[in-house]
Protein backbone atom coordinates (compact mmCIF):
# COMPACT_ATOMS: atom_id res chain seq x y z
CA UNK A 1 5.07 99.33 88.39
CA UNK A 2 4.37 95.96 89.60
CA UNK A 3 3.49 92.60 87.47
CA UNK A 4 0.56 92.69 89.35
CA UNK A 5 -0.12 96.45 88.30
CA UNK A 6 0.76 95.44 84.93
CA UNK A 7 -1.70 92.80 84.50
CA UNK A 8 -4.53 94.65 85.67
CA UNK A 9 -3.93 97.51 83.71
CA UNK A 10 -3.79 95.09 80.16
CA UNK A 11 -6.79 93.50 81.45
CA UNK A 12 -8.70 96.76 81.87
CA UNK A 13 -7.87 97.91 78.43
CA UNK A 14 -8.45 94.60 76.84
CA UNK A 15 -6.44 94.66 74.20
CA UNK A 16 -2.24 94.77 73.36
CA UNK A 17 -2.10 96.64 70.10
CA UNK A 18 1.09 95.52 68.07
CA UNK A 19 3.32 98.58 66.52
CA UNK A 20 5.11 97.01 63.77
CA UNK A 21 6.42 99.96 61.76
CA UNK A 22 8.67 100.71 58.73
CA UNK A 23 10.67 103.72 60.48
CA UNK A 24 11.14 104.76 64.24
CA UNK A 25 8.87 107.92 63.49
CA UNK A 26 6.19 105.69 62.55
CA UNK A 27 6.20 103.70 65.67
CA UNK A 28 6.14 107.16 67.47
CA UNK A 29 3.20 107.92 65.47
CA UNK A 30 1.10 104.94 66.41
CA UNK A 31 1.78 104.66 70.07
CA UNK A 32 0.63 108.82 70.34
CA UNK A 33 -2.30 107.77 68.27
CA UNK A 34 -2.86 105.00 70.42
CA UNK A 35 -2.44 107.34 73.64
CA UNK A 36 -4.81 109.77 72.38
CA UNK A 37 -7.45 106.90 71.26
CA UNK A 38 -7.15 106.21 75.31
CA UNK A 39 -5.59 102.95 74.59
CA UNK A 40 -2.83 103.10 77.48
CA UNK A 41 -1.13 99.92 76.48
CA UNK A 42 1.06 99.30 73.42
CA UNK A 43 4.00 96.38 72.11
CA UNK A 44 6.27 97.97 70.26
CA UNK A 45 7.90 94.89 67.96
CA UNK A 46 11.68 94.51 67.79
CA UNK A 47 11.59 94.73 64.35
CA UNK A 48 10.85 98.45 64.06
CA UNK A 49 14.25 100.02 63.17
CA UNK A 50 15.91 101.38 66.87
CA UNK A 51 12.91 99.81 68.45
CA UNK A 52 14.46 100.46 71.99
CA UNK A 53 15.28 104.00 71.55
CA UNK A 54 11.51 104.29 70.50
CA UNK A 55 10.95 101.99 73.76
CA UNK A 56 12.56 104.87 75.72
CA UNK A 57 10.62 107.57 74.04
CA UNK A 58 7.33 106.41 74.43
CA UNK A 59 8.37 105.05 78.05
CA UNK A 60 9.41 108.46 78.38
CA UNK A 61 7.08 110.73 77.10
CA UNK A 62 3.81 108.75 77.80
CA UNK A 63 5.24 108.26 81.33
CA UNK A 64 2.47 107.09 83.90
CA UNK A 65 -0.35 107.42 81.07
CA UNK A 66 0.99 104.52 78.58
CA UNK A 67 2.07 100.82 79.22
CA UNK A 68 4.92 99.87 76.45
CA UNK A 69 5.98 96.46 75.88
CA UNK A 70 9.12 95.26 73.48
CA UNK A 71 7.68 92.07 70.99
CA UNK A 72 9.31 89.90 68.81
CA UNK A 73 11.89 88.98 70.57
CA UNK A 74 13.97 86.17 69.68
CA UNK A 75 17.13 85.63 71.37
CA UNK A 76 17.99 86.62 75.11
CA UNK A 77 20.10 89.63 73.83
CA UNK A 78 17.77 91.23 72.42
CA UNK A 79 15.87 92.65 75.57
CA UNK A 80 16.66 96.48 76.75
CA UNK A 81 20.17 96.55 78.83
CA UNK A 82 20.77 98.05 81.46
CA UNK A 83 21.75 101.75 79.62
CA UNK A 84 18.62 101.35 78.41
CA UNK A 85 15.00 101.93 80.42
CA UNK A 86 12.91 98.56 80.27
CA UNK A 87 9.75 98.04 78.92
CA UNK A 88 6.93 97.53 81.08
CA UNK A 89 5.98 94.25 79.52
């Protein structure tokens, strides 16, 4: 997907809603609630324990449907590698 794809897709849902989670399962949890509220864009924060393997997952399964972005990040390491499939945002 394109930035320009990107941006128009966060602009027609209006909203970025930030998954900051206790556990990796929770973070699944929210971003399928999200999905099935029809909210097709979600940050998932780097503070969420394995926050990129949930990254891939939800990149993954919500493939095409859902928009996932990695937040909180600090440092230049910290952004997916390239073993690891990027966020969209």
């Amino acid at each position: 997907m394109s930035v320009e794809q990107t941006l128009r897709m966060i602009r027609r849902v209006g909203i970025i809603p930030v998954i900051r989670a206790h556990s990796a399962q929770e973070a699944l949890l929210g971003a399928e609630a999200m999905e099935e509220g029809g909210i097709a864009v979600v940050e998932i924060t780097l503070t969420v324990p394995n926050a990129l393997e949930v990254i891939s997952k939800v990149a993954a399964e919500f493939s095409g449907r859902v928009l996932v972005g990695a937040g909180t990040i600090t440092n230049s390491a910290q952004p997916p590698n390239a073993s690891t499939p990027a966020p969209n945002f």
